[in-house]
N, C-alpha and C. Protein backbone atom coordinates (compact mmCIF):
# COMPACT_ATOMS: atom_id res chain seq x y z
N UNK A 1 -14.25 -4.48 -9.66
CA UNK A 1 -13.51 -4.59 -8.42
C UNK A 1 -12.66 -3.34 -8.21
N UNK A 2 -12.14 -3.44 -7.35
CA UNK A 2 -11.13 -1.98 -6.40
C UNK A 2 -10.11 -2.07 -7.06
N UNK A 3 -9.49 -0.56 -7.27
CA UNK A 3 -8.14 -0.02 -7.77
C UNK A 3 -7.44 0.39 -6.09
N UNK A 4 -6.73 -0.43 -5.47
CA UNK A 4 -6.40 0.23 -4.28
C UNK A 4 -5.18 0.74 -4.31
N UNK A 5 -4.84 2.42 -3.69
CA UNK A 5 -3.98 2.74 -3.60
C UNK A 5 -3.08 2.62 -2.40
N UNK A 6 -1.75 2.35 -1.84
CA UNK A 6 -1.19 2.52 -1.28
C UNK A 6 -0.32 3.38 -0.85
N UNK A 7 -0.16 4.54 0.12
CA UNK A 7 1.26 5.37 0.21
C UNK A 7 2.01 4.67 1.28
N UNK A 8 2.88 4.52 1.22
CA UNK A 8 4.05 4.03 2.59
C UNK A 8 5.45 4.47 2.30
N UNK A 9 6.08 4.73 3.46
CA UNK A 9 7.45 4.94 3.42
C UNK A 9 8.54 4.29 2.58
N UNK A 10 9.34 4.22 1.60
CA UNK A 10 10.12 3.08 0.87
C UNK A 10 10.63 2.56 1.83
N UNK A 11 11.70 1.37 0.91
CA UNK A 11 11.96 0.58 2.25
C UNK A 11 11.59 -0.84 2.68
N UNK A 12 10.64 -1.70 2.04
CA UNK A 12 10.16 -2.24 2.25
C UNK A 12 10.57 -3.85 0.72
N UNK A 13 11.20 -4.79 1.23
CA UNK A 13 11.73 -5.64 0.19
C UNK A 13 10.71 -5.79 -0.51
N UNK A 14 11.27 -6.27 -1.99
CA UNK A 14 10.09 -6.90 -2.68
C UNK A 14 9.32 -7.94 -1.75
N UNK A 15 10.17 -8.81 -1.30
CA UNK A 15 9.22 -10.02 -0.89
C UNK A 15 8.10 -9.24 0.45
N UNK A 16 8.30 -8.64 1.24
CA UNK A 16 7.60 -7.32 1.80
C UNK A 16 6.08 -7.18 0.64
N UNK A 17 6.44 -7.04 0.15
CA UNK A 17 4.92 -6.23 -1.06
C UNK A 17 4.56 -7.10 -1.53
N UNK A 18 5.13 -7.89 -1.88
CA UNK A 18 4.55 -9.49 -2.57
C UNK A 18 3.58 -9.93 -1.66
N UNK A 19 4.08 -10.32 -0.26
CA UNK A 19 3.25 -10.64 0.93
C UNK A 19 2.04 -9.74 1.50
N UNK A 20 2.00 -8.50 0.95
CA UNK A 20 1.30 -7.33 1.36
C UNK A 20 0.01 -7.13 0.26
N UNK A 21 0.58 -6.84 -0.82
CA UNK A 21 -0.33 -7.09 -1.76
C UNK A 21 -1.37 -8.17 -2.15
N UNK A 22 -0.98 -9.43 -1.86
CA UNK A 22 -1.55 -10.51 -1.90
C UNK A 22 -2.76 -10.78 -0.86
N UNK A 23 -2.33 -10.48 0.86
CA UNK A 23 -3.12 -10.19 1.86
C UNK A 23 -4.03 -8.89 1.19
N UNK A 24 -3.57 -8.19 0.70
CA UNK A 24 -5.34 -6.94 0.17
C UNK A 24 -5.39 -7.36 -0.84
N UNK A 25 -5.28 -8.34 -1.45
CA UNK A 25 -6.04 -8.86 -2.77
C UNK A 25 -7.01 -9.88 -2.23
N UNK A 26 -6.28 -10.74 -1.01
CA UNK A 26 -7.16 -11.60 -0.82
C UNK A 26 -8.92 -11.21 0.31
N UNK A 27 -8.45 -10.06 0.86
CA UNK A 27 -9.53 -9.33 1.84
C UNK A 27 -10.18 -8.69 1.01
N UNK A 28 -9.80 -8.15 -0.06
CA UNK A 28 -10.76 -7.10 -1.11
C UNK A 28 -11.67 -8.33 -1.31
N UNK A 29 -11.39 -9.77 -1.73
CA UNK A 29 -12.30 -10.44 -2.58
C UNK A 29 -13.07 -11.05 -1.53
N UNK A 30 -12.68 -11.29 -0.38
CA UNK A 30 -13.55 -11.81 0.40
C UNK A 30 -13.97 -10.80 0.96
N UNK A 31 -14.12 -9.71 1.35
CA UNK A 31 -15.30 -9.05 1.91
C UNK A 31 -16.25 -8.30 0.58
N UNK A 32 -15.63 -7.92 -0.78
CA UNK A 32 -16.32 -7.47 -1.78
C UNK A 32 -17.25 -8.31 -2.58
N UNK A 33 -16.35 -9.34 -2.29
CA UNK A 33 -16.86 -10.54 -3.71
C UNK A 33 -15.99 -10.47 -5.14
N UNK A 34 -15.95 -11.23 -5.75
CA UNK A 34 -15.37 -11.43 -6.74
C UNK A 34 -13.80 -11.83 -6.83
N UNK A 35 -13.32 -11.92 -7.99
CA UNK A 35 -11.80 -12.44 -8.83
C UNK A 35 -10.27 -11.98 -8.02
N UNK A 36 -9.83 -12.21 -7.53
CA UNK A 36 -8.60 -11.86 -7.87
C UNK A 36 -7.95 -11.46 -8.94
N UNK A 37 -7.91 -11.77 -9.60
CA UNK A 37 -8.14 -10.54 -11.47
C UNK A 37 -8.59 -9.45 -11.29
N UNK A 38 -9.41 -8.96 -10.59
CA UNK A 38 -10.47 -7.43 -10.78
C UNK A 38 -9.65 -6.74 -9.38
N UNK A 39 -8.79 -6.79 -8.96
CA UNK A 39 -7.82 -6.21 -7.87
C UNK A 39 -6.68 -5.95 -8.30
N UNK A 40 -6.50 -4.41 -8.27
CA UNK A 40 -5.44 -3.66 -8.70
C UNK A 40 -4.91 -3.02 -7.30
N UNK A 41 -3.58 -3.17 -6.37
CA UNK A 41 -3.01 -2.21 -5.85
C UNK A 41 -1.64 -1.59 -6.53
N UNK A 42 -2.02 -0.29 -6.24
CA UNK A 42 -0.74 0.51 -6.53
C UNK A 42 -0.23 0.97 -5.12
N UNK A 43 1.09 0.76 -5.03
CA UNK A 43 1.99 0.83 -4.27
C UNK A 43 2.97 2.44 -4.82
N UNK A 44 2.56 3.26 -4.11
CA UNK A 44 3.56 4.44 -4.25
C UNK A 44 4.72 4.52 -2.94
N UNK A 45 5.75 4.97 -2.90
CA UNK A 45 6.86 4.72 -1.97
C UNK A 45 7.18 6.45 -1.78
N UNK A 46 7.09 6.47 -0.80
CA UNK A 46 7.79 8.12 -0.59
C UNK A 46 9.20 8.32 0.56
N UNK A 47 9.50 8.99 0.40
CA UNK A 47 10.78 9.12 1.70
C UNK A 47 10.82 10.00 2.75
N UNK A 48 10.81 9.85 3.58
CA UNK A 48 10.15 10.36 5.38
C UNK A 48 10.22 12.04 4.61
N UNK A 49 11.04 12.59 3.79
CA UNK A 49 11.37 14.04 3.74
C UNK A 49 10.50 14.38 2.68
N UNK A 50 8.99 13.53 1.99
CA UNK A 50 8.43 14.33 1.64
C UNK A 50 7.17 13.96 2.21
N UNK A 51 7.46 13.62 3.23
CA UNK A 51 5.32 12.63 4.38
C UNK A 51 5.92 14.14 5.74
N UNK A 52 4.83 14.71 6.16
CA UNK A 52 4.42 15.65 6.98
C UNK A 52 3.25 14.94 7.85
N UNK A 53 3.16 15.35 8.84
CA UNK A 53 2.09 14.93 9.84
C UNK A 53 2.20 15.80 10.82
N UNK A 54 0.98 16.90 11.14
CA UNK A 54 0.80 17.68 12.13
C UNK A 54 2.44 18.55 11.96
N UNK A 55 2.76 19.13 10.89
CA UNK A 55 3.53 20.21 10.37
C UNK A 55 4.47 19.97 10.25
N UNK A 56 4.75 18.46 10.80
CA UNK A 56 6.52 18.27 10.89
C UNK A 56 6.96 16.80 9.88
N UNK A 57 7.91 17.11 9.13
CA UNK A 57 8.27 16.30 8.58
C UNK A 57 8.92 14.62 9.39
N UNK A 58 8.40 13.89 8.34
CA UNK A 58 8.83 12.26 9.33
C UNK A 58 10.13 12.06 9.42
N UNK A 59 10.83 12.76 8.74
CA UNK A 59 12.37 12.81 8.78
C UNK A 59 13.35 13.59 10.01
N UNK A 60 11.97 14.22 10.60
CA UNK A 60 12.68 15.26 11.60
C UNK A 60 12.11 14.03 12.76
N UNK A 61 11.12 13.14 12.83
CA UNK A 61 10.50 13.14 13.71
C UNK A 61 11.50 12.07 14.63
């Protein structure tokens, strides 16, 4: 099964990711097939001053 990665802005409560993670655990297995066991997301958190889009930082935007 899928190692899925996540990038998103921090910010976001635990109960936020609990609810998030669970919804792509449960779509990985129903459109892939298989366990909920064999679904890994990693959740990385960044802060608007290091995400760029079209040259400009999200912190300026």
């Amino acid at each position: 099964m899928p190692t899925i990665r996540v990038e998103m802005f921090e910010g976001r409560t635990p109960e936020q990711k609990k609810e998030f993670v669970k919804a792509i655990t449960e779509v990985a297995c129903k459109t892939l097939g298989g366990k909920p066991e064999g679904v890994d997301v990693l959740i990385y958190e960044l802060k608007k001053t290091d995400w760029a889009t079209g040259g400009v930082l999200w912190s300026e935007k």
